[in-house]
Protein backbone atom coordinates (compact mmCIF):
# COMPACT_ATOMS: atom_id res chain seq x y z
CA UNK A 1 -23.75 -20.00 -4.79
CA UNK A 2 -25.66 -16.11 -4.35
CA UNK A 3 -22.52 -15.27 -2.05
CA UNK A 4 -20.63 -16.51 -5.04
CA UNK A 5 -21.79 -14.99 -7.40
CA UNK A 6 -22.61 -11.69 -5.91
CA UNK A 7 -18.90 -11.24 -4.81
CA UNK A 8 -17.23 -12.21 -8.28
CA UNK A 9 -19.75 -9.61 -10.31
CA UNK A 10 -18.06 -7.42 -7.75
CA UNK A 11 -14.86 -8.13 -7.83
CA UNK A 12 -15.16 -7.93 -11.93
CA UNK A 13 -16.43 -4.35 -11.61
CA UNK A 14 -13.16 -3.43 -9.61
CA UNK A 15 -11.51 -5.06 -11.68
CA UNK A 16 -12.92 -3.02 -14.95
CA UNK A 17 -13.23 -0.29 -12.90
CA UNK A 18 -12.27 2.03 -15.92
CA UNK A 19 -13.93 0.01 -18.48
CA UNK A 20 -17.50 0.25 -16.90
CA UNK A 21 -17.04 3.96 -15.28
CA UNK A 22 -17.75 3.21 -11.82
CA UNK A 23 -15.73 3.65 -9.26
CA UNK A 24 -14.14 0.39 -7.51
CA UNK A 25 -15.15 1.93 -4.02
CA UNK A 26 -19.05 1.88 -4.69
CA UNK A 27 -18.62 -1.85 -6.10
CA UNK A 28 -16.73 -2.59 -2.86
CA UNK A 29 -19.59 -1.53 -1.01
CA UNK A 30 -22.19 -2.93 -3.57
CA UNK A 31 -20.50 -6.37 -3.14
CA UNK A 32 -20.08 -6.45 0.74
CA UNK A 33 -23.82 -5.21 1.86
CA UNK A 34 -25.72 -7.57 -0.59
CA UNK A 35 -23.16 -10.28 0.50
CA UNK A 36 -24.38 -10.03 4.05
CA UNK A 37 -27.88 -9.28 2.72
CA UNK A 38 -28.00 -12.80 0.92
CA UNK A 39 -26.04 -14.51 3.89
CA UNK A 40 -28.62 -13.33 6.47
CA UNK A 41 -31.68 -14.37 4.20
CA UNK A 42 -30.94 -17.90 4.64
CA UNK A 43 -29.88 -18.02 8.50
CA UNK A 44 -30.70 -17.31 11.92
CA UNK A 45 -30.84 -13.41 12.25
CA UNK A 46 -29.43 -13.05 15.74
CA UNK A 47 -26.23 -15.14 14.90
CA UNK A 48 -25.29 -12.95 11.63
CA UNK A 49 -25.83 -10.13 13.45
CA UNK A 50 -23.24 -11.40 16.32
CA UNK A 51 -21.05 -12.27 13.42
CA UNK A 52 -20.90 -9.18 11.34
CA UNK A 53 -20.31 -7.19 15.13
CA UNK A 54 -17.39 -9.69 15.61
CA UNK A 55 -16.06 -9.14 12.13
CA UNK A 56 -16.69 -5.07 12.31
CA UNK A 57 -14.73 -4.84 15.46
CA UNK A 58 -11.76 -6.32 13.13
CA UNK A 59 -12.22 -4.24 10.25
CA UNK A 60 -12.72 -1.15 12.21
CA UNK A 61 -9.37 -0.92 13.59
CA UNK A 62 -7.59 -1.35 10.20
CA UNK A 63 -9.94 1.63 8.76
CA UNK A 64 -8.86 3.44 11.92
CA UNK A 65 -5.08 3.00 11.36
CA UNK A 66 -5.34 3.17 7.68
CA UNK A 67 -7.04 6.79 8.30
CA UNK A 68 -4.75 8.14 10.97
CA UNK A 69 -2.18 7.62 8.89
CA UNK A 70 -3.24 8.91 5.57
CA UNK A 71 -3.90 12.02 7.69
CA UNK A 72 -0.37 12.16 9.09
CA UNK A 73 0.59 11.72 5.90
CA UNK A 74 -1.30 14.24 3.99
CA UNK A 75 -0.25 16.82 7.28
CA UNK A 76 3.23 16.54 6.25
CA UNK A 77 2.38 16.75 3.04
CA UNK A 78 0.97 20.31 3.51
CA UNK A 79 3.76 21.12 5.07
CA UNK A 80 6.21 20.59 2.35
CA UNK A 81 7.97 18.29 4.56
CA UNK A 82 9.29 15.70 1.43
CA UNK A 83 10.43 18.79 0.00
CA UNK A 84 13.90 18.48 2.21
CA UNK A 85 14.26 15.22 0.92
CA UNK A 86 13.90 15.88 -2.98
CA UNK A 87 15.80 19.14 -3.11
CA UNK A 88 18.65 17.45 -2.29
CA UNK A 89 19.00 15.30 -5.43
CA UNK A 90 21.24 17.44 -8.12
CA UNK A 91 22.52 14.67 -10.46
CA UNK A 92 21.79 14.06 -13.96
CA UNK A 93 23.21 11.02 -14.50
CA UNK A 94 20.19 8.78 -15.65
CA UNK A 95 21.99 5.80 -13.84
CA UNK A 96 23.02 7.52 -10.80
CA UNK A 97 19.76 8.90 -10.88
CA UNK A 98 17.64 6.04 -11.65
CA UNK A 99 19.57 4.46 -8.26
CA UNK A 100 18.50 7.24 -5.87
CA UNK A 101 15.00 6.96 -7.03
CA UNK A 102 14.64 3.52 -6.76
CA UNK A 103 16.61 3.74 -2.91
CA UNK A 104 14.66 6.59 -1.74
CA UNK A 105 10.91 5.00 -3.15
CA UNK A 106 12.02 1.86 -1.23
CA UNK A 107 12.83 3.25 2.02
CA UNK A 108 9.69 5.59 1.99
CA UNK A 109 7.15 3.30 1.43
CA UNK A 110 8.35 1.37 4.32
CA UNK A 111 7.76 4.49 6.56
CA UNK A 112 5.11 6.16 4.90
CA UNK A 113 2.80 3.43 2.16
CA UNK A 114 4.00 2.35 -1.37
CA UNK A 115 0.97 4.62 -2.79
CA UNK A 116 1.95 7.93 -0.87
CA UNK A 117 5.68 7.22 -1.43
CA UNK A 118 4.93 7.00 -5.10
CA UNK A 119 3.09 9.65 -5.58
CA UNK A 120 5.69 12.28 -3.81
CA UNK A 121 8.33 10.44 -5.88
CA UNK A 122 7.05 11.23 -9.31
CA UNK A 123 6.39 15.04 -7.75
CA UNK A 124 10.43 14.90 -7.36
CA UNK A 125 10.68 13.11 -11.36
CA UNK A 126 8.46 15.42 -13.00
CA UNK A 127 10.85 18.48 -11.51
CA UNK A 128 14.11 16.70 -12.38
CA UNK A 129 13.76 15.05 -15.67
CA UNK A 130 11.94 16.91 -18.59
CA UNK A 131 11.57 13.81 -21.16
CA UNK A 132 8.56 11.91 -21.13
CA UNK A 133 10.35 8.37 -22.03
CA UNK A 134 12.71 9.12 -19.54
CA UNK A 135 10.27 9.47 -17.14
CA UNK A 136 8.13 6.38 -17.90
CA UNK A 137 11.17 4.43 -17.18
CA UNK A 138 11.38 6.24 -13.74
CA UNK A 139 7.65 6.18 -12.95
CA UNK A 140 8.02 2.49 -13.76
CA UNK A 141 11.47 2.14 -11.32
CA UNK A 142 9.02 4.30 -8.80
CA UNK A 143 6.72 1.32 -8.78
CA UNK A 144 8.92 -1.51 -8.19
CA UNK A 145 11.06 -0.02 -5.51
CA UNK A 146 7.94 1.30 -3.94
CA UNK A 147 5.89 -2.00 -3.64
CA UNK A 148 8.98 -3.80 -2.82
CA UNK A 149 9.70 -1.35 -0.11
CA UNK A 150 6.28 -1.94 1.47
CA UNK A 151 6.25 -5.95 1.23
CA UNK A 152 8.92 -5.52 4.50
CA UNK A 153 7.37 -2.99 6.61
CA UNK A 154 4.43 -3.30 8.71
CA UNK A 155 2.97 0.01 7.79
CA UNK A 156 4.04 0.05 4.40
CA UNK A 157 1.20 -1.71 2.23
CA UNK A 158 -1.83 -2.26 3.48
CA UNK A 159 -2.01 -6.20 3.17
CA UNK A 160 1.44 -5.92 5.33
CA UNK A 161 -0.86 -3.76 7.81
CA UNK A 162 -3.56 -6.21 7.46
CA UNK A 163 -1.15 -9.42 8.54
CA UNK A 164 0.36 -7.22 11.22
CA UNK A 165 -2.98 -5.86 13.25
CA UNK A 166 -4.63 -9.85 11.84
CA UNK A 167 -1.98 -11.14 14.52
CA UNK A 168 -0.37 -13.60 11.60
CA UNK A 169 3.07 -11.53 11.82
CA UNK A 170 4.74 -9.63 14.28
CA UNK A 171 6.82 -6.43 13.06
CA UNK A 172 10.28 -7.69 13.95
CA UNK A 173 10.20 -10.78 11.86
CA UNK A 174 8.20 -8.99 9.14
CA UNK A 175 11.09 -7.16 8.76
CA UNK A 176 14.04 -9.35 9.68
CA UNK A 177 12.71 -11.72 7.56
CA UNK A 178 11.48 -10.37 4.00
CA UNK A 179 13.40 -6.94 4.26
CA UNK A 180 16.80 -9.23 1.91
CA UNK A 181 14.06 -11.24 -0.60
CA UNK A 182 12.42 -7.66 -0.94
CA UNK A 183 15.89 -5.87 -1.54
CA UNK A 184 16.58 -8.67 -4.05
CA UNK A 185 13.15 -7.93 -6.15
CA UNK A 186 14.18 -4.82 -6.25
CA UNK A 187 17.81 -4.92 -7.34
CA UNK A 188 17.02 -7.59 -10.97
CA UNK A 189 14.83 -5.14 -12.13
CA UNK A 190 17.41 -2.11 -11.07
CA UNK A 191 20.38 -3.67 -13.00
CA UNK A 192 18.15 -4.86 -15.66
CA UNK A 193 17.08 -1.12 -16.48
CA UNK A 194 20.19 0.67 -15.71
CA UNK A 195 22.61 -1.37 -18.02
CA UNK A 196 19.64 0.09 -20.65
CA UNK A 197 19.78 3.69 -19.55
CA UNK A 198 23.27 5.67 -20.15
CA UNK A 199 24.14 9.06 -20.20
CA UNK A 200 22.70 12.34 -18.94
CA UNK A 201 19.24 13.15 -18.56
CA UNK A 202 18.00 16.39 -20.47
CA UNK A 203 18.38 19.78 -18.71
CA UNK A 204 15.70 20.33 -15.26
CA UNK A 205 13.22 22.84 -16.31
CA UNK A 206 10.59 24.27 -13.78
CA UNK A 207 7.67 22.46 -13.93
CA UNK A 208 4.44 23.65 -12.27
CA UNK A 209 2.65 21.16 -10.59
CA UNK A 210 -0.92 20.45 -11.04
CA UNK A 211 -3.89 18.56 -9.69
CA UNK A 212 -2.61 15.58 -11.74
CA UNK A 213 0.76 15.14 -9.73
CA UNK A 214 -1.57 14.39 -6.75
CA UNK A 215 -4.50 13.22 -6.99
CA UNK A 216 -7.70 14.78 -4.54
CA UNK A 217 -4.71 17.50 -3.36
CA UNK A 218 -6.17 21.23 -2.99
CA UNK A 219 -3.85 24.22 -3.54
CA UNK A 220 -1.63 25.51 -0.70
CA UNK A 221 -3.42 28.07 0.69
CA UNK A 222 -0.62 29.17 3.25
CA UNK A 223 2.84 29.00 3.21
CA UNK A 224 5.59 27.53 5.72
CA UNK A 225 8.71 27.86 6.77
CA UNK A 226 12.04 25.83 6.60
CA UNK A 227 11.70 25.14 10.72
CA UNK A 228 8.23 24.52 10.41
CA UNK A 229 8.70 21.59 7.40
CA UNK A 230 11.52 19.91 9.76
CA UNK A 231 9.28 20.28 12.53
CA UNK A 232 6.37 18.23 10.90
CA UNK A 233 8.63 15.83 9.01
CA UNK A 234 10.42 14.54 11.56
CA UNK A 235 7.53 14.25 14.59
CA UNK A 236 5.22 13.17 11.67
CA UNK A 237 7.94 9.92 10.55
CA UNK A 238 8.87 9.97 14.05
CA UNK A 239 5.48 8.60 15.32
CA UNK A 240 4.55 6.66 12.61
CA UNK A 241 8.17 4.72 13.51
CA UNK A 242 6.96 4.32 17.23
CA UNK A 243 3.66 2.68 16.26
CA UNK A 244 5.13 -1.03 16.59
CA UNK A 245 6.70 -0.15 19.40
CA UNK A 246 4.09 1.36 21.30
CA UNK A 247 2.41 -2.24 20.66
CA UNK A 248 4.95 -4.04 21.48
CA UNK A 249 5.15 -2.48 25.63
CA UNK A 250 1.86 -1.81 26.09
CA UNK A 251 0.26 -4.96 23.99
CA UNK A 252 -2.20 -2.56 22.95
CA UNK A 253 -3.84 -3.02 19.03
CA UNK A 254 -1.65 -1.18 16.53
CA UNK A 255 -4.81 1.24 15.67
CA UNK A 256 -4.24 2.78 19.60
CA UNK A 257 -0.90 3.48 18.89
CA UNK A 258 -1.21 5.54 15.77
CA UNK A 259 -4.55 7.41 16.98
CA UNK A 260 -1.76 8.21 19.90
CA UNK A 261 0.75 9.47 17.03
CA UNK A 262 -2.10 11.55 14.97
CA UNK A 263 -2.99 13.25 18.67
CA UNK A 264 0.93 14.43 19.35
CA UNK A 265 1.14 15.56 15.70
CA UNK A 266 -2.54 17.40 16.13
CA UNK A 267 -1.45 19.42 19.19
CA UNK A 268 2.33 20.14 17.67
CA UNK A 269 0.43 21.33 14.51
CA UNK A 270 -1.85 23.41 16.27
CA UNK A 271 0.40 24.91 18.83
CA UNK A 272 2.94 25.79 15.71
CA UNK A 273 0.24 27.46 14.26
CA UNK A 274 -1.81 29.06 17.25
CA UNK A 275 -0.98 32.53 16.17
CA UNK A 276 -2.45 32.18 12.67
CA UNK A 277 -6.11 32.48 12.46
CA UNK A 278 -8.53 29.98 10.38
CA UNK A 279 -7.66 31.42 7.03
CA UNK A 280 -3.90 31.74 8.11
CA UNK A 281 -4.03 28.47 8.89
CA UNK A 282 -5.26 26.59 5.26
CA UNK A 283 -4.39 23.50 4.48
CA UNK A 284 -1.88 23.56 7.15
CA UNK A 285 -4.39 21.89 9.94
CA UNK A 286 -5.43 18.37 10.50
CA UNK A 287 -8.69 19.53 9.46
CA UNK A 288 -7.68 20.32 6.04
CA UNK A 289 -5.65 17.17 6.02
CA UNK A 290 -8.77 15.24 6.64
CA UNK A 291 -10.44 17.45 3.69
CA UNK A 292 -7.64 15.56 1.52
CA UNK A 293 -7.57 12.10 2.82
CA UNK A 294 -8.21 9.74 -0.29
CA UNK A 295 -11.94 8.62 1.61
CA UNK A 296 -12.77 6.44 -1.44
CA UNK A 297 -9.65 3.83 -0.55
CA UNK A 298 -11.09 3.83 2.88
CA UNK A 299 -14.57 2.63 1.58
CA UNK A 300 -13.33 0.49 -0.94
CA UNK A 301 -11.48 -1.23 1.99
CA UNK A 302 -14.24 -1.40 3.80
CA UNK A 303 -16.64 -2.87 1.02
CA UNK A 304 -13.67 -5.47 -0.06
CA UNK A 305 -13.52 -6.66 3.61
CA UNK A 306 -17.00 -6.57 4.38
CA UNK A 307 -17.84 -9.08 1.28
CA UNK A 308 -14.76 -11.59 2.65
CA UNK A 309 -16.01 -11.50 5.97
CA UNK A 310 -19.62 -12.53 4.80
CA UNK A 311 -17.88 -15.58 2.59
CA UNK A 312 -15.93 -16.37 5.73
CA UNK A 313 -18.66 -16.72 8.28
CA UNK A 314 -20.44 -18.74 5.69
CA UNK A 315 -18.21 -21.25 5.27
CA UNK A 316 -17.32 -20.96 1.70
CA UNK A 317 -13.13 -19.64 2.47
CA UNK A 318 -12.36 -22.85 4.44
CA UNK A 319 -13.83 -24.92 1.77
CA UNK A 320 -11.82 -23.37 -0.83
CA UNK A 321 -8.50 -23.32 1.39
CA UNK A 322 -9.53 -27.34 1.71
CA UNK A 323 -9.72 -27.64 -1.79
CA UNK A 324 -6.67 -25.99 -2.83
CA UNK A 325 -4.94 -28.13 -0.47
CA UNK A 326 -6.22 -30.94 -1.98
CA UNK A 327 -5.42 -30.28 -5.51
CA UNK A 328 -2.32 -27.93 -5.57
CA UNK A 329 -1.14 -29.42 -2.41
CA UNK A 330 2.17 -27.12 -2.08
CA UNK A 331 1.90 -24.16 0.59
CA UNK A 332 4.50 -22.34 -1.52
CA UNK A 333 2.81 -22.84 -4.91
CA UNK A 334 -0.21 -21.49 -3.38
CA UNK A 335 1.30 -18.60 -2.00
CA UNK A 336 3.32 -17.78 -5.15
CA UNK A 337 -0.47 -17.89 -6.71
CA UNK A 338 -1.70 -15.81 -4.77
CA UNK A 339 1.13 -13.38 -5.45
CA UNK A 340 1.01 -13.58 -9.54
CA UNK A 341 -2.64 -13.13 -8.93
CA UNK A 342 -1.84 -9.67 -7.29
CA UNK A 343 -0.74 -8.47 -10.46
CA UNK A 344 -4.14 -8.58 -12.14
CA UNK A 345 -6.46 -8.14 -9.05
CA UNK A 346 -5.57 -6.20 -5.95
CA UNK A 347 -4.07 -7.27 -3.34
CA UNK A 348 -5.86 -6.39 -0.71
CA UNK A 349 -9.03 -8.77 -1.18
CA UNK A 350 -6.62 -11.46 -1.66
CA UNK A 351 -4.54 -11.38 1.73
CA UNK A 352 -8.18 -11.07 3.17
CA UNK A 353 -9.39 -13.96 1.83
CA UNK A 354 -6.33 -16.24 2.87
CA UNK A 355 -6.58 -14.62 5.87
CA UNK A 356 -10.15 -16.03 6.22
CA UNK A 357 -9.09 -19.37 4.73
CA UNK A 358 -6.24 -20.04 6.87
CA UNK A 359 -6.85 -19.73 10.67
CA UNK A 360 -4.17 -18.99 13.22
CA UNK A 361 -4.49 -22.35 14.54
CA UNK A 362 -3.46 -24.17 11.02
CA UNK A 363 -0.89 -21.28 10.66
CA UNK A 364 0.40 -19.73 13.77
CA UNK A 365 1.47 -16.00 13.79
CA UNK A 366 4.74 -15.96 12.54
CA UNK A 367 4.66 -18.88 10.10
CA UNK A 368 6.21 -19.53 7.30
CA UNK A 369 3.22 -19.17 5.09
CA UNK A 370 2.16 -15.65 6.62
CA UNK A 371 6.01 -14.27 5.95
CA UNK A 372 6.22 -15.72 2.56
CA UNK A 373 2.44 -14.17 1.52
CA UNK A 374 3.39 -10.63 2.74
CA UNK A 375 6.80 -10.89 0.24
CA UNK A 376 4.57 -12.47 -2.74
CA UNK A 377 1.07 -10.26 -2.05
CA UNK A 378 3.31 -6.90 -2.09
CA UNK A 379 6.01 -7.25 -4.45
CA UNK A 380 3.90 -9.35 -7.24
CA UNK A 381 1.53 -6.63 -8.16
CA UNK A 382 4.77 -4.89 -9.51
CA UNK A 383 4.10 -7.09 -12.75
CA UNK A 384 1.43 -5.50 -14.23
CA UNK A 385 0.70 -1.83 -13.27
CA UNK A 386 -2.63 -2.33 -12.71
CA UNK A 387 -1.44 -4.62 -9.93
CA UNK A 388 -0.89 -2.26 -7.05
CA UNK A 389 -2.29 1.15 -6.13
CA UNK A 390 1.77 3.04 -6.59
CA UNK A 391 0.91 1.59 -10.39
CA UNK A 392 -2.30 3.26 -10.83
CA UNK A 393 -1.33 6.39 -9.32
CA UNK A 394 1.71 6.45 -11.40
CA UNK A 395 -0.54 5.59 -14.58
CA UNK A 396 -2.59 8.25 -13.33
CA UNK A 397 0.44 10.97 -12.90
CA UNK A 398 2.74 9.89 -15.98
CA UNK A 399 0.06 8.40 -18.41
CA UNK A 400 1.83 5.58 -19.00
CA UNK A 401 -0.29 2.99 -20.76
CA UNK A 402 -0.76 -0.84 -19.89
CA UNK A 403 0.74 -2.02 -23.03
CA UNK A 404 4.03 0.41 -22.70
CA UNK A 405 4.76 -0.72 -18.88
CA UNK A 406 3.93 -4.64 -20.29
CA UNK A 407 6.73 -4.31 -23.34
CA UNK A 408 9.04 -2.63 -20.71
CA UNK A 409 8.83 -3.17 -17.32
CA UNK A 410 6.83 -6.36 -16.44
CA UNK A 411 9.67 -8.88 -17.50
CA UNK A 412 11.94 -7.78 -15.20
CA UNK A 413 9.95 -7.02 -12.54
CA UNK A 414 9.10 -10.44 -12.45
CA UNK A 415 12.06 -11.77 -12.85
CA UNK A 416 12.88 -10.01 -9.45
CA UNK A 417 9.61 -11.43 -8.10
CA UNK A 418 10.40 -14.58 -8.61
CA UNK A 419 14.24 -14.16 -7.58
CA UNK A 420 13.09 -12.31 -4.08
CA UNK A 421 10.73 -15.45 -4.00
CA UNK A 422 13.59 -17.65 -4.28
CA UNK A 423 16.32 -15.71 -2.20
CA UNK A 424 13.01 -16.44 0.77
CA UNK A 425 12.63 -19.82 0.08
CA UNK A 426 16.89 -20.82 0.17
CA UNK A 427 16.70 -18.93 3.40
CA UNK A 428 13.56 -20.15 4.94
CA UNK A 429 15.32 -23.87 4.38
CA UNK A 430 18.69 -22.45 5.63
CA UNK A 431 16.70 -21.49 8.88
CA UNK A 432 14.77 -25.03 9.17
């Protein structure tokens, strides 16, 4: 009942983060020592001690991937490497327009994350469209398409990430598997919004940029050039792309293979740049990358999984899983749950926790259930935009308010929830 109790007081103060002015990552952490601090009060020392180095082991190579590639990220970032994609987007048509956001979000958060992909897609809105309804409706397109884009890729979300280096799914079915449902939750919402949008969007007008656009950024302190933004764009995609299959011949954890990637983009960065000295250099190295890294999602990943391990080793996960079982009965109901949940809470304690409830022995890697919770856990915190991190960082960059996205934007998105969920389920009985 203390493990209980301590972890819903902390998952409340994520929840109100903004309401209660503290930040979710020092509840995370709040809620997952004293979790283990009441857990080891009441049993044998040694054996929670052997538990929480079992479970740190596990958590440490998701913090390990989930930092390499923020810093990847963030390098070609400072290299004004999405700059050759968004400079290449000259229509005005708010449909057309509206479609090429919503394609290129998608496909970037399934290479890069549905939070960075967001983020350097409202960059591109705010220098294309000039009207602030106009770019509500974007930001809110951004969302979708950028959370639905991650449900499919193995290093697009983190819960995806989570599932892939957990061992519950495997990259190629990940992907073979939710990348039509996802498509589909993305495409309701599309039409639904672009029979509502017509004619031209006002005039482009320069915009300057400022810390708002993205959030924790420092200024450029050093220019680059056209060959050197290719150069870092491509090797940076390039071995983020390779990570599943670098696990896949040497059967190595996925953490190896993008420590491998950061390495080859380290030494290409600094052998670019050898010539410039420290100052020269700015923002340009992986050191300032690191500088920029968002540290406070790594803790609050950190503190989140730490408190589900603790209610995991205790017990208290199977016991629910055996209850819910019980009562709801339906594996597909429960999922779908878990995935309406998403919306309100984040998603990333939830795939934990049914990753501690379920074990790969009543679910094997692969299954039906682990497939079906990556498409429900990313796309269904499209509904409300507190629901995902792409929402709050768009809330954050456009100012759009709870109540504005909820009159506009959470009907359709989930209608397209629950039509990818459906498009999964005809084809996961098509397949049986």
């Amino acid at each position: 009942m203390l493990l209980v109790a301590i972890f819903a007081v902390g998952y409340l103060a994520i929840v109100f983060e903004h309401s209660i002015s503290l930040n979710k990552a020092a509840s995370a952490l709040l809620a997952g020592v004293l979790c283990w601090t009441a857990y080891i009060a009441i049993n044998d020392a040694h054996v929670v001690n052997e538990q929480l180095a079992h479970h740190l082991g596990e958590l440490s190579q998701i913090l390990f991937f989930l930092l390499s590639a923020m810093t990847i990220v963030e390098l070609i970032d400072a290299h004004d490497g999405f700059e050759l994609i968004t400079t290449r987007i000259k229509t005005l048509n708010r449909r057309k327009l509206l479609v090429t956001v919503a394609t290129l979000a998608f496909l970037l958060s399934a290479v890069l994350d549905n939070l960075t992909s967001s983020i350097v897609m409202m960059s591109l809105i705010r220098r294309l469209v000039s009207d602030d309804t106009d770019r509500k409706y974007f930001g809110g397109m951004v969302i979708i398409a950028a959370n639905s884009g991650g449900a499919w890729s193995p290093i697009g979300d983190v819960t995806t990430t989570m599932l892939w280096m957990g061992g519950q799914v495997t990259s190629m079915n990940l992907i073979s598997t939710i990348i039509l449902p996802a498509l589909v939750s993305l495409l309701v919402p599309l039409l639904w919004l672009g029979f509502r949008l017509k004619g031209n969007i006002a005039p482009p007008r320069a915009l300057t940029e400022d810390a708002t656009s993205r959030p924790g950024a420092a200024a450029r302190s050093a220019e680059t050039t056209p060959r050197e933004r290719k150069i870092v764009l491509f090797a940076g995609i390039g071995v983020l792309l390779l990570v599943p299959v670098f696990k896949s011949v040497t059967k190595l954890p996925p953490f190896m293979g993008i420590l491998l990637g950061l390495g080859v983009l380290w030494t290409v960065t600094e052998l670019m740049h050898k010539r410039k000295n420290d100052e020269g250099k700015g923002t340009l190295s992986v050191a300032g990358a690191l500088q920029r890294v968002d540290a406070q999602s790594v803790l609050f990943f950190l503190g989140i999984l730490l408190a589900i391990s603790a209610l995991q080793s205790d017990g208290i996960l199977t016991a629910l899983a055996q209850a819910m079982d019980k009562t709801i009965g339906n594996v597909d109901i429960i999922t779908m749950s878990i995935g309406l949940s998403s919306s309100v809470v984040d998603n990333v304690p939830l795939v934990a926790a049914a990753q501690g409830m379920y074990s790969l022995s009543t679910f094997p890697t692969d299954h039906h259930f682990w497939l079906f919770l990556a498409y429900c856990a990313g796309t269904g915190g499209s509904i409300l935009i507190i629901g995902s991190a792409a929402g709050i960082a768009v809330m954050g960059i456009q100012r759009i308010t709870f109540g504005w996205y909820f009159r506009h934007l959470s009907f359709p998105a989930l209608l397209g929830y629950t039509t990818g969920a459906l498009t999964y389920l005809a084809l996961a009985a098509a397949r049986a």
